[in-house]
C-alpha atoms as a PDB file:
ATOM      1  CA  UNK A   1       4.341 -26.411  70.766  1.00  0.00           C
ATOM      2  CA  UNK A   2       1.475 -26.383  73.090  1.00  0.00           C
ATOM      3  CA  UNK A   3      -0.425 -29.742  71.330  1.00  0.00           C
ATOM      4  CA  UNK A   4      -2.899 -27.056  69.633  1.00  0.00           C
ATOM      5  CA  UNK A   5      -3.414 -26.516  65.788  1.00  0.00           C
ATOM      6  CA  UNK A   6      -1.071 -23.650  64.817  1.00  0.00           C
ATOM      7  CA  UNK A   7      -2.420 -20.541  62.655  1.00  0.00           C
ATOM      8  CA  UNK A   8      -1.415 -21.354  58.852  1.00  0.00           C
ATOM      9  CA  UNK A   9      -1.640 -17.629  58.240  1.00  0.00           C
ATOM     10  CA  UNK A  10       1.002 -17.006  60.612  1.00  0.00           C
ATOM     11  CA  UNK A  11       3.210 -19.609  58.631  1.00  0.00           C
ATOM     12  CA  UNK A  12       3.384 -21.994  61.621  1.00  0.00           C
ATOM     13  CA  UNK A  13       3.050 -25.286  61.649  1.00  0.00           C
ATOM     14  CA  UNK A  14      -0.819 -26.853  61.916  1.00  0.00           C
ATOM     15  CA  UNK A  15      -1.307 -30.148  63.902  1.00  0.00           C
ATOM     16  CA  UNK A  16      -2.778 -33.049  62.656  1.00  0.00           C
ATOM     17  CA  UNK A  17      -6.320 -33.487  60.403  1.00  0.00           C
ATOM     18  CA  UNK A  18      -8.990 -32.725  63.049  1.00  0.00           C
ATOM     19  CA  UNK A  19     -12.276 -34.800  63.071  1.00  0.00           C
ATOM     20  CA  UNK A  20     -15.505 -32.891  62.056  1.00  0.00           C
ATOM     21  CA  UNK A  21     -14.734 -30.159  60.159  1.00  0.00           C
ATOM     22  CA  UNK A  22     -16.680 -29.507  57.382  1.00  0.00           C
ATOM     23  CA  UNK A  23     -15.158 -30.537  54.191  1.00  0.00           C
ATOM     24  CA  UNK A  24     -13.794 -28.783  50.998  1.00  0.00           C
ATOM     25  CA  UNK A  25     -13.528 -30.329  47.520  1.00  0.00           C
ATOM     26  CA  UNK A  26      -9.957 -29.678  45.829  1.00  0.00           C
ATOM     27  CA  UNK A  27     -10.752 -27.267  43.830  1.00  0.00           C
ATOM     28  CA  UNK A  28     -11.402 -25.096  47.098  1.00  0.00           C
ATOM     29  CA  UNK A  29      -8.425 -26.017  48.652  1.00  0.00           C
ATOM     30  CA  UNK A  30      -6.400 -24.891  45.171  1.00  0.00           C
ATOM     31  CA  UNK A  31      -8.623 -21.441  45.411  1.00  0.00           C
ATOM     32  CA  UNK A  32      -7.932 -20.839  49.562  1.00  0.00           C
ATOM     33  CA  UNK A  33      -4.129 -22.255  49.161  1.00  0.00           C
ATOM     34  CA  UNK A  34      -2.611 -20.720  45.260  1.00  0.00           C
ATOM     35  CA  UNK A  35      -1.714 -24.104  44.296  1.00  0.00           C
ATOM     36  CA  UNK A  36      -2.584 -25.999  41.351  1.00  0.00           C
ATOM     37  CA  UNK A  37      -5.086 -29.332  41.482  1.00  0.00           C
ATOM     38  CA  UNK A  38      -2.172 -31.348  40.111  1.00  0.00           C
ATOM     39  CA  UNK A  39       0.681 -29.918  42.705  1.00  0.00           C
ATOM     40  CA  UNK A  40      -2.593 -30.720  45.551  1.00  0.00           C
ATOM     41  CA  UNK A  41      -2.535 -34.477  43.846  1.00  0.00           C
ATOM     42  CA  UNK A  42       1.329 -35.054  44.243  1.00  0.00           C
ATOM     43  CA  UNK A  43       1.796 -33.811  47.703  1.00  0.00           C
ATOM     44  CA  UNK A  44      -1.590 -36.846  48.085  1.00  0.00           C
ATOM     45  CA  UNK A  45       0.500 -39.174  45.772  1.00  0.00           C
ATOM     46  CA  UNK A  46       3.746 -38.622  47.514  1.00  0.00           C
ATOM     47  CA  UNK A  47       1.917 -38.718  51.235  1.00  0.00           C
ATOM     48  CA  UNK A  48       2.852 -35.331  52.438  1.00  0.00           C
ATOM     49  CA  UNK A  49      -0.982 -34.477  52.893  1.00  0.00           C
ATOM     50  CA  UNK A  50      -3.574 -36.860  52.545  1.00  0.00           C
ATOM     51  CA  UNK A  51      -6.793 -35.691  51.921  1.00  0.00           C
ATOM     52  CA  UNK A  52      -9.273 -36.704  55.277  1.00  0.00           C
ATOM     53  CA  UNK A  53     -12.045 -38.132  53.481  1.00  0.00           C
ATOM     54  CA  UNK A  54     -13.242 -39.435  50.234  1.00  0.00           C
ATOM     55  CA  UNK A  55     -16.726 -38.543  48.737  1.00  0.00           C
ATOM     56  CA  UNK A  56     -19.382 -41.000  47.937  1.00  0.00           C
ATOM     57  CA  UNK A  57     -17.902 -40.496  43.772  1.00  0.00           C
ATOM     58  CA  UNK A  58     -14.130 -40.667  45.291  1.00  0.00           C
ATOM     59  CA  UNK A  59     -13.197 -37.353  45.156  1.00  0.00           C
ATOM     60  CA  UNK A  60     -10.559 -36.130  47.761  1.00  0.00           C
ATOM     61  CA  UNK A  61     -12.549 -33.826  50.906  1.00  0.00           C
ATOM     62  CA  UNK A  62     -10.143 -31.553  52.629  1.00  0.00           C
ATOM     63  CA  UNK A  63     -10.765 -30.191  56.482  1.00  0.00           C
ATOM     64  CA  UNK A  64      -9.501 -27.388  57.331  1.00  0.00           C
ATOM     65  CA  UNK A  65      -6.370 -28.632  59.130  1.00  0.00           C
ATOM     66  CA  UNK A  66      -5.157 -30.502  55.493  1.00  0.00           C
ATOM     67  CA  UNK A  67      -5.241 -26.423  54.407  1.00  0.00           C
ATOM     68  CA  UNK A  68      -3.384 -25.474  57.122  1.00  0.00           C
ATOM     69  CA  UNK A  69      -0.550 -28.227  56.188  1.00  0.00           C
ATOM     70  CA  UNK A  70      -0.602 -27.100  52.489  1.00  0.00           C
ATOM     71  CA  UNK A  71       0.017 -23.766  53.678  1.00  0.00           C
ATOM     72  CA  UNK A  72       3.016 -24.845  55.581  1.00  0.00           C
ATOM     73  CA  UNK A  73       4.227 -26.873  52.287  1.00  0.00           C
ATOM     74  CA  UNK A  74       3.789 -23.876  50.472  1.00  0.00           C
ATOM     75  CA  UNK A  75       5.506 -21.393  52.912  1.00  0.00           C
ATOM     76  CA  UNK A  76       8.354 -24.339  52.764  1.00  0.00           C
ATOM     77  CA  UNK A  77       8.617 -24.549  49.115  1.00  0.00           C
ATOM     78  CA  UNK A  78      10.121 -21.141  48.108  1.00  0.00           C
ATOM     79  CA  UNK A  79      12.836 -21.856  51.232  1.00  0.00           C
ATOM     80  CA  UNK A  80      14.380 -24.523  48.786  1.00  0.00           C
ATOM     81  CA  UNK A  81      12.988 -27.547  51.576  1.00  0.00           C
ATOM     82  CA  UNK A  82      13.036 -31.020  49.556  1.00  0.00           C
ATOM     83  CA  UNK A  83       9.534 -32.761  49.478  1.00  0.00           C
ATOM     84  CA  UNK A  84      11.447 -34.915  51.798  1.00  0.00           C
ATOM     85  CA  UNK A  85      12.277 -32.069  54.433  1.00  0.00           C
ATOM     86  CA  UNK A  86       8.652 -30.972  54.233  1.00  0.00           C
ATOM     87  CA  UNK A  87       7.799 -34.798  55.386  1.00  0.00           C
ATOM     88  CA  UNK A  88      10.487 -34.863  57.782  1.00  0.00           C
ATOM     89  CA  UNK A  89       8.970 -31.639  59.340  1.00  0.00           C
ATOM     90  CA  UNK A  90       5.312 -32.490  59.368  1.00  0.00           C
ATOM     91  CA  UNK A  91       5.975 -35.601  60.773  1.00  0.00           C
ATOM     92  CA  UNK A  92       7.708 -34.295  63.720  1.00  0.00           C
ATOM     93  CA  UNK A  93       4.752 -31.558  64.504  1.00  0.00           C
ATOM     94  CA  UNK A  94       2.458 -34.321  64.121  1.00  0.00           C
ATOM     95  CA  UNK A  95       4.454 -36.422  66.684  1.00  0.00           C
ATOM     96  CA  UNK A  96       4.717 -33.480  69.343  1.00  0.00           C
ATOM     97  CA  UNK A  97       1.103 -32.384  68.574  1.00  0.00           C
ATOM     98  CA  UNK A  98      -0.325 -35.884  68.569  1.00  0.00           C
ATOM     99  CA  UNK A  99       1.853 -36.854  71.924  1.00  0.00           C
ATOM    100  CA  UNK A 100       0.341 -34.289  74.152  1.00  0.00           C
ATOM    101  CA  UNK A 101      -0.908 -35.978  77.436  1.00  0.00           C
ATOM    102  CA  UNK A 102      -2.049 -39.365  77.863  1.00  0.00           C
ATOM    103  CA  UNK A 103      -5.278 -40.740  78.945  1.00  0.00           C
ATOM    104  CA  UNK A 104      -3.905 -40.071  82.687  1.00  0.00           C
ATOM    105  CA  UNK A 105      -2.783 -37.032  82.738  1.00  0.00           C
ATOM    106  CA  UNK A 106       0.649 -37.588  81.725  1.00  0.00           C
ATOM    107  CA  UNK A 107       3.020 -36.625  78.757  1.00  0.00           C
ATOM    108  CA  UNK A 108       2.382 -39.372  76.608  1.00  0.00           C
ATOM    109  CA  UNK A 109       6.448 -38.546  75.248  1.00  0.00           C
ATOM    110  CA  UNK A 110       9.400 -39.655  76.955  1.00  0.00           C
ATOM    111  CA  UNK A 111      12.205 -36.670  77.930  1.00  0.00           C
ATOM    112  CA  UNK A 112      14.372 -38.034  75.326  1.00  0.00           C
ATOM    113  CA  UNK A 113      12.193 -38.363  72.624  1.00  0.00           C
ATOM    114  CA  UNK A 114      10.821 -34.666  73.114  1.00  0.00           C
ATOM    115  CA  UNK A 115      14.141 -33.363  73.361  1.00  0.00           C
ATOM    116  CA  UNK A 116      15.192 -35.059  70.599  1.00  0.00           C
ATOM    117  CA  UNK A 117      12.038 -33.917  68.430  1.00  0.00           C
ATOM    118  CA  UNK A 118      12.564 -29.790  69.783  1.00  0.00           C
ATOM    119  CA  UNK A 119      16.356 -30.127  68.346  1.00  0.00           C
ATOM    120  CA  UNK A 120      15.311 -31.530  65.051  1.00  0.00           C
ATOM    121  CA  UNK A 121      12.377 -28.831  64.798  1.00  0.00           C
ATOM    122  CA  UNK A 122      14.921 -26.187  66.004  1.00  0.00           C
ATOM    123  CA  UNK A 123      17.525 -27.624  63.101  1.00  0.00           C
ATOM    124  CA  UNK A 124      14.291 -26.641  60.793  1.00  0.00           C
ATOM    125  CA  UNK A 125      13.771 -23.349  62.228  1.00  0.00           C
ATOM    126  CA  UNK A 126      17.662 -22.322  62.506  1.00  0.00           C
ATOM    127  CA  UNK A 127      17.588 -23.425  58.657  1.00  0.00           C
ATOM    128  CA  UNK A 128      14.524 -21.418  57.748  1.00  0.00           C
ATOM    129  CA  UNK A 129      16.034 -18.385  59.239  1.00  0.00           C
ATOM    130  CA  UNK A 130      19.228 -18.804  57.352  1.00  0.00           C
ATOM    131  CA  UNK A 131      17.454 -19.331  54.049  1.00  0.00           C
ATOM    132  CA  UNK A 132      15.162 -16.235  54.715  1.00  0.00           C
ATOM    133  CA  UNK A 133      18.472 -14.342  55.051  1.00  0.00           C
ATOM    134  CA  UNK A 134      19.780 -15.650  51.894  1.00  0.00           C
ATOM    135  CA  UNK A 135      16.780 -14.457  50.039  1.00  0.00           C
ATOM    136  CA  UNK A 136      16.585 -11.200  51.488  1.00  0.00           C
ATOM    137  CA  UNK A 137      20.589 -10.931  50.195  1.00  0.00           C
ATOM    138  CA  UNK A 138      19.038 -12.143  46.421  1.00  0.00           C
ATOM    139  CA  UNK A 139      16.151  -9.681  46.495  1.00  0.00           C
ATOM    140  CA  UNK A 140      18.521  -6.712  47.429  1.00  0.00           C
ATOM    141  CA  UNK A 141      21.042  -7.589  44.532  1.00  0.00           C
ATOM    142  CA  UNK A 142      18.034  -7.712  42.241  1.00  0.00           C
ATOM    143  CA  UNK A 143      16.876  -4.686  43.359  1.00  0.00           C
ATOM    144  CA  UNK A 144      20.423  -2.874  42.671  1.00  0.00           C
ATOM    145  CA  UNK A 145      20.216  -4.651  39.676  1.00  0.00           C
ATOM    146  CA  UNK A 146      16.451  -2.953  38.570  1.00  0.00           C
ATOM    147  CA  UNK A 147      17.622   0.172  39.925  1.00  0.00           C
ATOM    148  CA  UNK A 148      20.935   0.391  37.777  1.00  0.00           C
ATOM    149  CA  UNK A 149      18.647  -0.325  34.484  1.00  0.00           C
ATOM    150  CA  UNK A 150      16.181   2.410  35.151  1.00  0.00           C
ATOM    151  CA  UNK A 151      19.051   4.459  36.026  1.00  0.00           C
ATOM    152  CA  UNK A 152      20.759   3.444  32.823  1.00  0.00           C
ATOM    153  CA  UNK A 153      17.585   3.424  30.342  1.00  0.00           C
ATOM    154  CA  UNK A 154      16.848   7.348  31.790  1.00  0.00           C
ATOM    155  CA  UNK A 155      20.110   8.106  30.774  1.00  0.00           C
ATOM    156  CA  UNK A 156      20.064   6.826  27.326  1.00  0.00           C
ATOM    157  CA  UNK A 157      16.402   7.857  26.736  1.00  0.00           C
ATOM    158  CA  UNK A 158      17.665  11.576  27.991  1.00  0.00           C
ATOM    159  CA  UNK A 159      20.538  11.667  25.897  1.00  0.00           C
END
């Protein structure tokens, strides 16, 4: 990762909350993101992402980088990743992205720690792969499965 936010769309993973960015009430980020007020609550409650900012009344205020990391939950979530895998994984993004370069000019992350943080988020990718597979294997044995009922219900109704 090059230290930059990463597209949501393209399912990658965002870097940290930026500073700035204008701010959107929940019930935006349920609209932009297809997830409910109370599912945007836990993932706050459980400290996978905090909203950036409070309003004046308390309510949680959302930039657009918090989106981004809901997006990446959500892209996560139908993979079968554990609230706890989704923490593990944010948390080493944030740690590459956040790293970057020091005030001098140089990596701010030891060799060993960035090679150790690139094999745990290649273990994520390798995983993500496999489970992609493993749904594309489900969704062609339900498709068999659809296709053998029409098949079947054409036949009866023609008979």
């Amino acid at each position: 990762m090059d230290g930059s936010a990463l597209s949501a769309a393209d399912g990658e993973v965002p870097a940290s909350a930026g500073s700035g960015a204008d701010h959107l009430h929940i019930g935006q980020v349920a609209a932009r993101t297809e997830l409910s007020l109370r599912t945007i609550r836990h993932y706050d409650e459980v400290g996978l992402v905090r909203p950036s900012a409070r309003s004046q009344g308390g309510f949680r205020l959302y930039t657009e980088a918090d989106v981004a990391r809901l997006m990446v939950i959500r892209r996560m979530k139908p993979l079968g990743f554990t609230l706890e895998e989704m923490g593990e994984l944010l948390a080493i993004t944030d740690r590459l992205d956040e790293a970057g370069l020091d005030d001098t000019g140089a990596a701010a992350l030891g060799a060993a720690e960035r090679a150790q943080l690139l094999a745990r988020l290649g273990r994520f990718e390798q995983a993500a792969r496999e489970r992609c597979e493993a749904l594309r294997t489900q969704l062609s044995q339900a498709e068999q499965f659809a296709a053998g009922l029409h098949r079947r219900a054409g036949t009866l109704a023609a008979g």
